[in-house]
PDB file of N, CA and C in Angstrom:
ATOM      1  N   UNK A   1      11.185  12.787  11.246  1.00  0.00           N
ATOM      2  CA  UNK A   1      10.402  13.156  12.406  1.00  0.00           C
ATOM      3  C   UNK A   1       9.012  12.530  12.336  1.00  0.00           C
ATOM      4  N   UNK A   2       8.305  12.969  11.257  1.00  0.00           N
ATOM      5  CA  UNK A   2       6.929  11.772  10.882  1.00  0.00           C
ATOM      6  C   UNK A   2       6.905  10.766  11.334  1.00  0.00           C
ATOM      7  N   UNK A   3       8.443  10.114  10.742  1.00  0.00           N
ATOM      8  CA  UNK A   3       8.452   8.578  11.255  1.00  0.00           C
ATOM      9  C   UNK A   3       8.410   8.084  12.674  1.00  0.00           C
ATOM     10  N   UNK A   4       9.200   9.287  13.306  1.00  0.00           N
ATOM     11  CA  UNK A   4       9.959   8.681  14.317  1.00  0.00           C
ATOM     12  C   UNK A   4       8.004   9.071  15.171  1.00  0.00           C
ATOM     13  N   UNK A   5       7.412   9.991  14.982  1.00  0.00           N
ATOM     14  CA  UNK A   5       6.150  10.176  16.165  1.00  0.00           C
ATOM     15  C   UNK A   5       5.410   9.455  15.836  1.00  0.00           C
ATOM     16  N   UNK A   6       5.172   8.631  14.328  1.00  0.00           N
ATOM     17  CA  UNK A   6       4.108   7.644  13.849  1.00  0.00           C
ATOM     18  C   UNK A   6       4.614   6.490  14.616  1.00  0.00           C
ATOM     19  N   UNK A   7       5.757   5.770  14.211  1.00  0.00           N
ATOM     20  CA  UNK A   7       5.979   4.782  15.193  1.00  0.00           C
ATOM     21  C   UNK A   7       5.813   4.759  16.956  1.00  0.00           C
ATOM     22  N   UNK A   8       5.642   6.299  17.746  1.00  0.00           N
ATOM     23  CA  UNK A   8       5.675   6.290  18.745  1.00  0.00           C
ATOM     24  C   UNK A   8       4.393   5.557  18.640  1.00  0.00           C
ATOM     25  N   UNK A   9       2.919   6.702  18.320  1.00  0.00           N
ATOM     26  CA  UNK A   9       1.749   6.861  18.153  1.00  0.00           C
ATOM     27  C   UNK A   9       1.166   4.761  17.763  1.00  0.00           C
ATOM     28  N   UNK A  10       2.181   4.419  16.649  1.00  0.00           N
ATOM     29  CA  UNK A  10       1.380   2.515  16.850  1.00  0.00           C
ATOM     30  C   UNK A  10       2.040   2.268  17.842  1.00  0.00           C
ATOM     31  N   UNK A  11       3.068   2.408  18.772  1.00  0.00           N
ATOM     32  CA  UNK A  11       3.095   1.600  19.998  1.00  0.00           C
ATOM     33  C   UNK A  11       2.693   1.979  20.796  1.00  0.00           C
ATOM     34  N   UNK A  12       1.919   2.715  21.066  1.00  0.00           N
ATOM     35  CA  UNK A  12       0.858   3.341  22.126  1.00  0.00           C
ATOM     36  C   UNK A  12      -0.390   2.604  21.793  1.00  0.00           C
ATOM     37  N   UNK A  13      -1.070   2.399  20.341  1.00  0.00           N
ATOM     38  CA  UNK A  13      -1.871   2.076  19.910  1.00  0.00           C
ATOM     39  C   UNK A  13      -2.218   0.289  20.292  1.00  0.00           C
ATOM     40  N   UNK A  14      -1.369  -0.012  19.546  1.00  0.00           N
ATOM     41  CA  UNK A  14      -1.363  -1.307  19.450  1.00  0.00           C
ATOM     42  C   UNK A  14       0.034  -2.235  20.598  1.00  0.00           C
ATOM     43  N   UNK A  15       1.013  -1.379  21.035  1.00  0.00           N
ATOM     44  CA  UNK A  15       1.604  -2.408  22.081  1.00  0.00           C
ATOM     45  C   UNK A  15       2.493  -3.329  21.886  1.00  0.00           C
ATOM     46  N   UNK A  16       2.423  -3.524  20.192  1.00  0.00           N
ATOM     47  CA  UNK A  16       3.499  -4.091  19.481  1.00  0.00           C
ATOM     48  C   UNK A  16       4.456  -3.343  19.211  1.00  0.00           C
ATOM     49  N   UNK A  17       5.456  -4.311  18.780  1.00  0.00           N
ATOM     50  CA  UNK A  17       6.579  -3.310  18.262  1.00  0.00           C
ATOM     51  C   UNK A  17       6.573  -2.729  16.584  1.00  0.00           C
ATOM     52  N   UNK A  18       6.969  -1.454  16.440  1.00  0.00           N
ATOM     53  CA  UNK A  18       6.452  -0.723  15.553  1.00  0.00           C
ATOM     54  C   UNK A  18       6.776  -1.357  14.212  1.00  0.00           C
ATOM     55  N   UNK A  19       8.361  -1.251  14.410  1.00  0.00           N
ATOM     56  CA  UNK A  19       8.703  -1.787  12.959  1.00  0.00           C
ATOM     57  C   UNK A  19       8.330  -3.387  12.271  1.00  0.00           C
ATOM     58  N   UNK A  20       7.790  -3.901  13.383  1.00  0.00           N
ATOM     59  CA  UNK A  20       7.262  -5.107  13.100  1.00  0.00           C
ATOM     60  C   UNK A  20       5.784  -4.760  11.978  1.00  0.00           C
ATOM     61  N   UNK A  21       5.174  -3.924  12.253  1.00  0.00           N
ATOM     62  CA  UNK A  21       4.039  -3.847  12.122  1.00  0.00           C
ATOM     63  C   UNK A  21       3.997  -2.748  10.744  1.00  0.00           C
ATOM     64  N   UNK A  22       5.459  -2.158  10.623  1.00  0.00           N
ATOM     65  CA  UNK A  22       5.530  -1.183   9.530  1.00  0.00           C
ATOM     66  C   UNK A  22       5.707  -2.615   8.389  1.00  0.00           C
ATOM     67  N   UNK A  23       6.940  -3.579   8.774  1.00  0.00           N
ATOM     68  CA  UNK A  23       6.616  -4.605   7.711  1.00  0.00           C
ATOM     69  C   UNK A  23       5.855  -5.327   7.297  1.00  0.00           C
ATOM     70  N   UNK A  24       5.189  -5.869   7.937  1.00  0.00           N
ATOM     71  CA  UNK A  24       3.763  -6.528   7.589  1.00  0.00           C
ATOM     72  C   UNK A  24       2.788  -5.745   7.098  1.00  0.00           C
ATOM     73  N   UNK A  25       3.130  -4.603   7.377  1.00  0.00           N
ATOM     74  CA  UNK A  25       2.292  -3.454   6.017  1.00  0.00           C
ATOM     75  C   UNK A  25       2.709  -3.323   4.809  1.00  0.00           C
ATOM     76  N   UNK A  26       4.080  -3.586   4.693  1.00  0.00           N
ATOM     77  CA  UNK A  26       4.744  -2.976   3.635  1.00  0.00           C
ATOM     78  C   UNK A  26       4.146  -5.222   3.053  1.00  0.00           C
ATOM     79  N   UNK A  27       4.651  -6.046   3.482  1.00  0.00           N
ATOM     80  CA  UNK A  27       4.019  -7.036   3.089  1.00  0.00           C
ATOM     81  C   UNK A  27       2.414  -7.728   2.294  1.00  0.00           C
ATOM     82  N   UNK A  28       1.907  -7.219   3.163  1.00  0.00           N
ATOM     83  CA  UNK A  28       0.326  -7.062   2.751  1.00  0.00           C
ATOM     84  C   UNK A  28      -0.054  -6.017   1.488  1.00  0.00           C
ATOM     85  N   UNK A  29       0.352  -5.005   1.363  1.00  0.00           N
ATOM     86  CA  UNK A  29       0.099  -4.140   0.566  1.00  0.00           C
ATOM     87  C   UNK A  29       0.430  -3.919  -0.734  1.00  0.00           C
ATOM     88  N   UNK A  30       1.860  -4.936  -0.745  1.00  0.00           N
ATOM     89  CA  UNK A  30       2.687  -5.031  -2.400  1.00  0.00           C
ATOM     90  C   UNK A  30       1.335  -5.704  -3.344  1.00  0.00           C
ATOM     91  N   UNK A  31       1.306  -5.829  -4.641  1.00  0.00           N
ATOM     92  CA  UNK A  31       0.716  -5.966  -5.317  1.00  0.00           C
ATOM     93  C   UNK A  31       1.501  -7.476  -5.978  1.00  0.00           C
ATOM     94  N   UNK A  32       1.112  -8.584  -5.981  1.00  0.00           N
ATOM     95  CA  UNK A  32       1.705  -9.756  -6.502  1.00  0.00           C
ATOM     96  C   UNK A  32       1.637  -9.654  -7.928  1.00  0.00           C
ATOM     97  N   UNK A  33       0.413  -9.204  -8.509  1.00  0.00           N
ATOM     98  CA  UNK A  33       0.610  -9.107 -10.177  1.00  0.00           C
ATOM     99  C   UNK A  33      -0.113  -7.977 -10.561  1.00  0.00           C
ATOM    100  N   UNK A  34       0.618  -7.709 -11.553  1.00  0.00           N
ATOM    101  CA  UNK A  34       0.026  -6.742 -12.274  1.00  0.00           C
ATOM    102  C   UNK A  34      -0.235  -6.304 -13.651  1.00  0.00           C
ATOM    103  N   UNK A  35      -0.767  -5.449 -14.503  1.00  0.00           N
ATOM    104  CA  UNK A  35      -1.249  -5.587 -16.089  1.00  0.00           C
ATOM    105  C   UNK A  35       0.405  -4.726 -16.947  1.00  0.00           C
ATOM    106  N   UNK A  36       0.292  -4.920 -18.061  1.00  0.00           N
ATOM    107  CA  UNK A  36       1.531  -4.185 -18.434  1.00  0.00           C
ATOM    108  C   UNK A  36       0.930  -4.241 -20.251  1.00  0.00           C
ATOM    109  N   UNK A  37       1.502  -3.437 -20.664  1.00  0.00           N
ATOM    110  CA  UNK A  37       1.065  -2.751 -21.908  1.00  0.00           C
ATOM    111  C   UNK A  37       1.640  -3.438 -23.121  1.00  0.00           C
ATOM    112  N   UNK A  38       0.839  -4.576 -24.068  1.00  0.00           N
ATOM    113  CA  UNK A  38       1.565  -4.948 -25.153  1.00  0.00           C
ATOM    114  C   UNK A  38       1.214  -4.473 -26.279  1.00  0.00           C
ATOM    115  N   UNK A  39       1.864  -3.725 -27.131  1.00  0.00           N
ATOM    116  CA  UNK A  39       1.142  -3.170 -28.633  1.00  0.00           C
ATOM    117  C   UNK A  39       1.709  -4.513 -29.620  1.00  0.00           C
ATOM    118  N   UNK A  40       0.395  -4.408 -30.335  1.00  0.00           N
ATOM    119  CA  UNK A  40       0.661  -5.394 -31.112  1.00  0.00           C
ATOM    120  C   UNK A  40      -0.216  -5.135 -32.712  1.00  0.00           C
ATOM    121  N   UNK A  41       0.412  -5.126 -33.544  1.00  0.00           N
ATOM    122  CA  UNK A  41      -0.203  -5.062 -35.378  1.00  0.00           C
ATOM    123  C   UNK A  41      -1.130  -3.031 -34.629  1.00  0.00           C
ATOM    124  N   UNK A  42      -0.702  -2.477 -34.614  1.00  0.00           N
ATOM    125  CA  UNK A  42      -1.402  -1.191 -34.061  1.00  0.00           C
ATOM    126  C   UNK A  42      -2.272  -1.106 -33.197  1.00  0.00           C
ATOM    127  N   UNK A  43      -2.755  -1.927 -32.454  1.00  0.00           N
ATOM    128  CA  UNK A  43      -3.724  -2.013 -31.397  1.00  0.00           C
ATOM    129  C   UNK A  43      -2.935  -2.382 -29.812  1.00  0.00           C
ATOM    130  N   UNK A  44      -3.378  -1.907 -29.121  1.00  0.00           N
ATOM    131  CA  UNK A  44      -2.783  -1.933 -27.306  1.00  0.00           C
ATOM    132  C   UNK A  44      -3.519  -2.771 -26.469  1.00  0.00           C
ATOM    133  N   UNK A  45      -2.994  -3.570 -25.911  1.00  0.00           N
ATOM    134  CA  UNK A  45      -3.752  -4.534 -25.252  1.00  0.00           C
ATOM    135  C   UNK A  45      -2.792  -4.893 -24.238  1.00  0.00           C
ATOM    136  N   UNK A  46      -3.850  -5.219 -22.674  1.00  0.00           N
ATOM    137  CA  UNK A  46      -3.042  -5.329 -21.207  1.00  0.00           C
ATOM    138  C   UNK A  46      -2.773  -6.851 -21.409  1.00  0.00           C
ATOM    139  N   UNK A  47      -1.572  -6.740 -20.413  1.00  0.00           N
ATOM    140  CA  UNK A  47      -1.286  -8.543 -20.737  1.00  0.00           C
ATOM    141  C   UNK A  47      -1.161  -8.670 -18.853  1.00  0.00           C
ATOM    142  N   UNK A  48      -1.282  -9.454 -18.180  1.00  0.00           N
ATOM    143  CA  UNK A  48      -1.195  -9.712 -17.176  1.00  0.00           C
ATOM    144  C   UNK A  48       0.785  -9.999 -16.923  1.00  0.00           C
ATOM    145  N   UNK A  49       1.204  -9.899 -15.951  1.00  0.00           N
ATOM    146  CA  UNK A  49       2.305 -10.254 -15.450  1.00  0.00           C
ATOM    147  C   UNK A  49       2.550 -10.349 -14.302  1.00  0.00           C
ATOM    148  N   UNK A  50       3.629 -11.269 -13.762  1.00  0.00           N
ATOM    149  CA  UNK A  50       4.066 -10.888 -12.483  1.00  0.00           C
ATOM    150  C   UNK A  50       4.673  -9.734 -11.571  1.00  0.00           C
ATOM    151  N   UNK A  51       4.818  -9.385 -10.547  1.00  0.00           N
ATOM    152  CA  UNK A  51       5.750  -8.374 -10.218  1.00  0.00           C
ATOM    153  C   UNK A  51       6.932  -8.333  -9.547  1.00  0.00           C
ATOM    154  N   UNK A  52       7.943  -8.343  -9.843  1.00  0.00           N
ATOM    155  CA  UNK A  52       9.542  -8.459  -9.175  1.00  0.00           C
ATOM    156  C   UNK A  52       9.047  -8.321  -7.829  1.00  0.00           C
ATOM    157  N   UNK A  53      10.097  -8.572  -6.594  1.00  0.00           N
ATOM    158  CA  UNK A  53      10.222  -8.692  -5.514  1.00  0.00           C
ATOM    159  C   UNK A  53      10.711  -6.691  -4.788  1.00  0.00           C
ATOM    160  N   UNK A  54      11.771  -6.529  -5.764  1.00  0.00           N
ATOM    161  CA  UNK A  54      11.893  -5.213  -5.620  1.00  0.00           C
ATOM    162  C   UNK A  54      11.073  -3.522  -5.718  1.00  0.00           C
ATOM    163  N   UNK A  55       9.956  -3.950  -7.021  1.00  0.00           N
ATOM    164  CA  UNK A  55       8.669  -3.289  -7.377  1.00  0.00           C
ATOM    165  C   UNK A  55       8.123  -3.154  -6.343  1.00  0.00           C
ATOM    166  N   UNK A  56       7.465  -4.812  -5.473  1.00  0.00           N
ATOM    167  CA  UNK A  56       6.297  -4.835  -4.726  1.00  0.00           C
ATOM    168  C   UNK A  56       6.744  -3.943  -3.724  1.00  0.00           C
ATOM    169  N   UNK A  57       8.158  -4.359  -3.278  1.00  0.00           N
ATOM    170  CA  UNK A  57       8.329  -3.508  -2.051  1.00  0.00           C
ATOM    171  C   UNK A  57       7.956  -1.794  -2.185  1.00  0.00           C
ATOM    172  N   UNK A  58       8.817  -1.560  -3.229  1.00  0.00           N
ATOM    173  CA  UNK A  58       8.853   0.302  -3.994  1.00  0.00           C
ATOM    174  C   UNK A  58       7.357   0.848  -4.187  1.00  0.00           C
ATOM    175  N   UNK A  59       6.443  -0.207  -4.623  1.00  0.00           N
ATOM    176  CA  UNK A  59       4.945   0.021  -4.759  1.00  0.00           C
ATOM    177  C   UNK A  59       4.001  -0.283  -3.882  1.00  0.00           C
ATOM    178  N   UNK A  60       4.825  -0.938  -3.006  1.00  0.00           N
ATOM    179  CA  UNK A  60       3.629  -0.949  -1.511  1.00  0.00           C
ATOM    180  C   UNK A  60       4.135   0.243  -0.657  1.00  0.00           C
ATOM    181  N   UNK A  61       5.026   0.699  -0.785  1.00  0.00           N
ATOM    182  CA  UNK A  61       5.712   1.977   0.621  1.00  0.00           C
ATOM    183  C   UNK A  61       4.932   3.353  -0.233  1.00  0.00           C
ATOM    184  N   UNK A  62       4.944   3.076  -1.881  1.00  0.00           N
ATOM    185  CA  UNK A  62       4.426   4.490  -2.421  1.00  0.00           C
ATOM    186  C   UNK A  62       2.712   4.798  -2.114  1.00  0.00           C
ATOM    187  N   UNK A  63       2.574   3.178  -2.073  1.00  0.00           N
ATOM    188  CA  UNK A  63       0.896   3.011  -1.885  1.00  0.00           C
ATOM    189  C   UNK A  63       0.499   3.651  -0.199  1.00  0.00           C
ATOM    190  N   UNK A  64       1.036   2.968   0.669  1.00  0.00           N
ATOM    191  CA  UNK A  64       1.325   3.393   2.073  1.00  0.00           C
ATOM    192  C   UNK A  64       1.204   4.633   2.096  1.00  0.00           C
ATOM    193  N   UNK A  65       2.114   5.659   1.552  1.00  0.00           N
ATOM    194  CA  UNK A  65       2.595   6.919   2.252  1.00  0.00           C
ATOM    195  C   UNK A  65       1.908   7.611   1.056  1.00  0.00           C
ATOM    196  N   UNK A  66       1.141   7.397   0.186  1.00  0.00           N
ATOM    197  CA  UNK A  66       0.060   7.921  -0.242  1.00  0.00           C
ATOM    198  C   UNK A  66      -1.032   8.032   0.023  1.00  0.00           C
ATOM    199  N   UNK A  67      -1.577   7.068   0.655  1.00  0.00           N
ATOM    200  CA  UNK A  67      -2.732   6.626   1.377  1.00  0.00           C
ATOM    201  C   UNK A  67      -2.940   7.818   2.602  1.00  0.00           C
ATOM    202  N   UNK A  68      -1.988   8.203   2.864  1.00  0.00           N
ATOM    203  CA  UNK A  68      -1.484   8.305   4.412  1.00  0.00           C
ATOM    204  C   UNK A  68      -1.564   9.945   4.257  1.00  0.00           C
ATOM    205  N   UNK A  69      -1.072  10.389   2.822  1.00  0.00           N
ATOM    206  CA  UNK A  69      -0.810  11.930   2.789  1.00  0.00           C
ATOM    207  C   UNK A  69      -2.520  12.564   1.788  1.00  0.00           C
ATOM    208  N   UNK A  70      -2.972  11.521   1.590  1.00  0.00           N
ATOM    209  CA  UNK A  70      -4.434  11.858   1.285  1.00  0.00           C
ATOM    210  C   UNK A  70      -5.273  12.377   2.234  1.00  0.00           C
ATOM    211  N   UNK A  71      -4.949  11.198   3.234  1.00  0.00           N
ATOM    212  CA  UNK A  71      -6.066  11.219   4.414  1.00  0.00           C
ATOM    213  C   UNK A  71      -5.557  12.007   5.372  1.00  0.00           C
ATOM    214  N   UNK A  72      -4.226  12.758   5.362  1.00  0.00           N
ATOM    215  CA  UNK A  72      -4.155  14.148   6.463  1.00  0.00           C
ATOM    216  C   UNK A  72      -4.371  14.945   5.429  1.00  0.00           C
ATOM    217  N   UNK A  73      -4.423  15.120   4.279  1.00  0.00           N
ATOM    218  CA  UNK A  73      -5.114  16.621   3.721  1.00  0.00           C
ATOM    219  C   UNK A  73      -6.670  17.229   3.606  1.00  0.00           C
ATOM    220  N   UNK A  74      -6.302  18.200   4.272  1.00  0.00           N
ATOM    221  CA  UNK A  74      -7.795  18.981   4.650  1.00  0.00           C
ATOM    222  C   UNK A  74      -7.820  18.609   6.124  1.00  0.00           C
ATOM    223  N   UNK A  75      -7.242  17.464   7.072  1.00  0.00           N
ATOM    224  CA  UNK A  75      -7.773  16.987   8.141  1.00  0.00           C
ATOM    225  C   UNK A  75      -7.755  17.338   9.247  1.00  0.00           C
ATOM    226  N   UNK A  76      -8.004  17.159  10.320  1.00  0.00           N
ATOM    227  CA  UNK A  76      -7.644  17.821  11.501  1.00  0.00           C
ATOM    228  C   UNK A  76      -6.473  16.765  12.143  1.00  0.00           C
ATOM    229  N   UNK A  77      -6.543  15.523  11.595  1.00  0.00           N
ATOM    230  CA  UNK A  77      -5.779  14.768  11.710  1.00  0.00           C
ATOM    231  C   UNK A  77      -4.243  14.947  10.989  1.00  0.00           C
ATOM    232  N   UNK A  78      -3.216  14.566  11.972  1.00  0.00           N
ATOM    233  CA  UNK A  78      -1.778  14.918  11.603  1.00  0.00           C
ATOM    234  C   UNK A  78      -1.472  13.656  10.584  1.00  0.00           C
ATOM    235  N   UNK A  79      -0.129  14.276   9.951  1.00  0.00           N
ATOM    236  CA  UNK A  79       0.545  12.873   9.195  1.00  0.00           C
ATOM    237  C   UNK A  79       0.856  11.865   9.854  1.00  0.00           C
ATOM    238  N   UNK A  80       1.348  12.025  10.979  1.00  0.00           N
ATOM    239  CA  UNK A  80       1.925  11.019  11.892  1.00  0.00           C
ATOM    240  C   UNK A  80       0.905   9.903  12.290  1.00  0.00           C
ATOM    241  N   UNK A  81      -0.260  10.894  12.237  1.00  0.00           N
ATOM    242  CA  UNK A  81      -1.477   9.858  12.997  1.00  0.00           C
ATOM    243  C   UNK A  81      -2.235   9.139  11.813  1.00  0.00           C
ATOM    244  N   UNK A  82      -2.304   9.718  10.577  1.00  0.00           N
ATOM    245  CA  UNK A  82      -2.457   9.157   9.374  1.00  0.00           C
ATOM    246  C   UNK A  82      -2.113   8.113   9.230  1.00  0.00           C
ATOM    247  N   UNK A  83      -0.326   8.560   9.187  1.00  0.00           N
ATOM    248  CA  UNK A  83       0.251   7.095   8.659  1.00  0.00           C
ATOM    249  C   UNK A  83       0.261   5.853   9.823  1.00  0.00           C
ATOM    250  N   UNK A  84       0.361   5.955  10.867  1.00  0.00           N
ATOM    251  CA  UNK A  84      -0.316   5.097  11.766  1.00  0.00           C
ATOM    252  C   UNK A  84      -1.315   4.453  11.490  1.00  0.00           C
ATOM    253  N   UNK A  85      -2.620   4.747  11.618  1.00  0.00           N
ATOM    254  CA  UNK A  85      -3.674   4.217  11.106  1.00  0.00           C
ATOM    255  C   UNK A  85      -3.514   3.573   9.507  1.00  0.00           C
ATOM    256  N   UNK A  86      -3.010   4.457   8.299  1.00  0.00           N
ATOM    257  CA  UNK A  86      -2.679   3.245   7.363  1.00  0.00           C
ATOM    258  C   UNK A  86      -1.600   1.984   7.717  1.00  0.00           C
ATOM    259  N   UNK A  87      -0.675   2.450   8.486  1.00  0.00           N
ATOM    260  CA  UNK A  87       0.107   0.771   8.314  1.00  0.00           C
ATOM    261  C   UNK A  87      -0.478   0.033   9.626  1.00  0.00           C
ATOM    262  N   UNK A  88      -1.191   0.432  10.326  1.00  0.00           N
ATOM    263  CA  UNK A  88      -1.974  -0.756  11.283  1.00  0.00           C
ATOM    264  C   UNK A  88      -2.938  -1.192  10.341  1.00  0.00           C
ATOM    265  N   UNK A  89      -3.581  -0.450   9.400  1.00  0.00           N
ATOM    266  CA  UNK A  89      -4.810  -1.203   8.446  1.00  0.00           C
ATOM    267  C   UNK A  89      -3.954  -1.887   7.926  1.00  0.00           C
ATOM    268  N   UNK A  90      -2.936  -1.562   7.169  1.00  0.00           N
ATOM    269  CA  UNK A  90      -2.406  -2.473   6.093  1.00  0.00           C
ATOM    270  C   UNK A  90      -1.716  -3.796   6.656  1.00  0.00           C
ATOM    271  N   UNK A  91      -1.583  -3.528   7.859  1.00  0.00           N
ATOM    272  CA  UNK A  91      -0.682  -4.669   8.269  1.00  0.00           C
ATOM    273  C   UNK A  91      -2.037  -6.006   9.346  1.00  0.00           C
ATOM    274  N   UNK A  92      -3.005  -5.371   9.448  1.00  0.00           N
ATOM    275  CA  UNK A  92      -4.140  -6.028   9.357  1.00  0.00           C
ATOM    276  C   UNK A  92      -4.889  -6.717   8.402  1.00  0.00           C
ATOM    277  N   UNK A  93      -4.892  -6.041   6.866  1.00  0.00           N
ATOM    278  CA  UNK A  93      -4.938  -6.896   6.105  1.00  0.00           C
ATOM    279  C   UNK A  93      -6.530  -6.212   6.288  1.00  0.00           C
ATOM    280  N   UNK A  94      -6.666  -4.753   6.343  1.00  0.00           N
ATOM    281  CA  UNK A  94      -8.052  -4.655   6.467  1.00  0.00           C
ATOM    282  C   UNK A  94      -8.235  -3.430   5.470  1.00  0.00           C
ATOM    283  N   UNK A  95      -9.496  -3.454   4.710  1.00  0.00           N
ATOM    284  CA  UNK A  95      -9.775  -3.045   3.249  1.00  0.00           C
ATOM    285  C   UNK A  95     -10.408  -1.455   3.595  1.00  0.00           C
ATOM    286  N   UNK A  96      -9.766  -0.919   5.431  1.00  0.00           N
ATOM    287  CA  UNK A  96     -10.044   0.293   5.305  1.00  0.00           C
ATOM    288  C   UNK A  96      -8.525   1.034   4.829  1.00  0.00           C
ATOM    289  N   UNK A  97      -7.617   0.463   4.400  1.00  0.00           N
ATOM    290  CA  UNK A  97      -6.368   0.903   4.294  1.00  0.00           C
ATOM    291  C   UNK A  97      -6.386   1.323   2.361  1.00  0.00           C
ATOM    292  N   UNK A  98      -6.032   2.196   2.407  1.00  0.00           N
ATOM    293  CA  UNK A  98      -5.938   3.023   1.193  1.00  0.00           C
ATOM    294  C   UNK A  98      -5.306   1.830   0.305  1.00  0.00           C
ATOM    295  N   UNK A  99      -4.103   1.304   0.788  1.00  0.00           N
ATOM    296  CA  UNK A  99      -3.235   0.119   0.075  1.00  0.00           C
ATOM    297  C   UNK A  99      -3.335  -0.801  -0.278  1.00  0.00           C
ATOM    298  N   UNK A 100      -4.308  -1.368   0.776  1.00  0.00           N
ATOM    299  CA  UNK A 100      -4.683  -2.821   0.798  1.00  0.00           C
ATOM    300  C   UNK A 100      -6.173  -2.397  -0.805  1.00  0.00           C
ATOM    301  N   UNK A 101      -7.248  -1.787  -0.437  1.00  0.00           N
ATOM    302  CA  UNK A 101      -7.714  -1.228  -1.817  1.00  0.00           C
ATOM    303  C   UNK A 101      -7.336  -0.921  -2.811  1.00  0.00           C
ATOM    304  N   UNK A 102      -6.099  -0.255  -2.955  1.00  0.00           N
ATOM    305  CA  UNK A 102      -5.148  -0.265  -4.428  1.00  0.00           C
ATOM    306  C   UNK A 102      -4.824  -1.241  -4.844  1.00  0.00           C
ATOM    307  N   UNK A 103      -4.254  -2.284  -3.734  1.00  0.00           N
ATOM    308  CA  UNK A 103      -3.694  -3.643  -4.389  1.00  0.00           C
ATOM    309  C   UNK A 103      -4.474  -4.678  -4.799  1.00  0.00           C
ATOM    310  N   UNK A 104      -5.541  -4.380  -3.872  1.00  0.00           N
ATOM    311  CA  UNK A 104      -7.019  -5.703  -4.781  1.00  0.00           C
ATOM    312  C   UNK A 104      -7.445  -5.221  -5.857  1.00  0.00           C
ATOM    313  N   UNK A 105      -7.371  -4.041  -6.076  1.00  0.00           N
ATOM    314  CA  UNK A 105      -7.990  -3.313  -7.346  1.00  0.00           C
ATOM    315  C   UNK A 105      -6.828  -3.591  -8.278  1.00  0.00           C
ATOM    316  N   UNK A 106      -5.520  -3.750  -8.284  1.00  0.00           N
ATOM    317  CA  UNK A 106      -4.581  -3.650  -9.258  1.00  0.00           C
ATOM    318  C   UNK A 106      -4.429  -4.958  -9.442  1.00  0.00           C
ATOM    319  N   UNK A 107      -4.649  -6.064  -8.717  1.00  0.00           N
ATOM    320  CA  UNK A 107      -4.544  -7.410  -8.902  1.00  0.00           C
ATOM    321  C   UNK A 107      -5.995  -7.859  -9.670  1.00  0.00           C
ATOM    322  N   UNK A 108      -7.158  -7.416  -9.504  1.00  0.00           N
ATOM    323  CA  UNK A 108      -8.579  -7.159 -10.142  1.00  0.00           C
ATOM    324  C   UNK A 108      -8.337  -7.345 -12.074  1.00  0.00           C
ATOM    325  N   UNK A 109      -7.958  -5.933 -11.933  1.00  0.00           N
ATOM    326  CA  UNK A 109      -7.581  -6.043 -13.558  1.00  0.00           C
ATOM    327  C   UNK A 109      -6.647  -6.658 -14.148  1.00  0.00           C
ATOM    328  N   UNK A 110      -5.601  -7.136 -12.962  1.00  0.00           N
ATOM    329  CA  UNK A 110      -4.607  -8.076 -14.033  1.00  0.00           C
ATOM    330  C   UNK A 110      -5.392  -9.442 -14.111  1.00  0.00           C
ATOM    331  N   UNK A 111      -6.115  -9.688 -13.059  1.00  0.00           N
ATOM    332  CA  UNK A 111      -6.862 -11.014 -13.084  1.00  0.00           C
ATOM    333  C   UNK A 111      -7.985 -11.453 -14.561  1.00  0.00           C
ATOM    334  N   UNK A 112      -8.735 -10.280 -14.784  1.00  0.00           N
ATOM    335  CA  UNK A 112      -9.442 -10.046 -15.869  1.00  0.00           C
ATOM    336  C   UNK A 112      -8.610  -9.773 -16.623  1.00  0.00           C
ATOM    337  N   UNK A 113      -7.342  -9.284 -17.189  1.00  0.00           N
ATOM    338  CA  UNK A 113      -6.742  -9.256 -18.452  1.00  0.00           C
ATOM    339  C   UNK A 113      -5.853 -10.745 -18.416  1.00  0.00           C
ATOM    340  N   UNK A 114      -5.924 -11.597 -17.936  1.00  0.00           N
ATOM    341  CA  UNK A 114      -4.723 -13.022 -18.354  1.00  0.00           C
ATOM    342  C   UNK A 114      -5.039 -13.519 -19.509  1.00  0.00           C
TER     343      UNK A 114
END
């Protein structure tokens, strides 16, 4: 039901078609690389890596609909209208989106650990 009134709510918004705009969120928002944990002689140290094709997707929809259930708690604002506004940010490619900030930040530190 979320889904189905959020998608009403971006095509009212924006005029496009919804699911177009849910993918190019889910696109924009995956994380291309990321840090991963090598122990080595007793000491822990991040090593940079890539991220599967299947991850980015699983970790951009968790990033999304986290983003989304942050910003309706406490709000006067609904989920529906939440998650709207995150996947039009995210699929804009604009750094008010909870996702699009997780993923520069998670690409950040893998960049500094290579």
């Amino acid at each position: 039901r979320i889904i189905k009134h959020c998608f009403e709510i971006m095509h009212l918004m924006t005029g496009e078609n919804p699911v177009q705009i849910a993918i190019d969120a889910v696109v924009n928002s995956g994380p291309r690389e990321d840090s991963t944990r090598i122990g080595r002689a007793g000491t822990v140290r991040r090593q940079a890596c890539d991220v599967s094709p299947l991850r980015r997707v699983n970790q951009a929809i968790w990033l999304l609909t986290t983003g989304a259930r942050e910003a309706s708690f406490r709000s006067i604002k609904s989920m529906p209208e939440c998650l709207a506004d995150e996947l039009i940010n995210a699929a804009k490619g604009s750094p008010n989106s909870y996702a699009i900030r997780k993923k520069d930040e998670l690409e950040r530190v893998a960049k500094s650990n290579r």
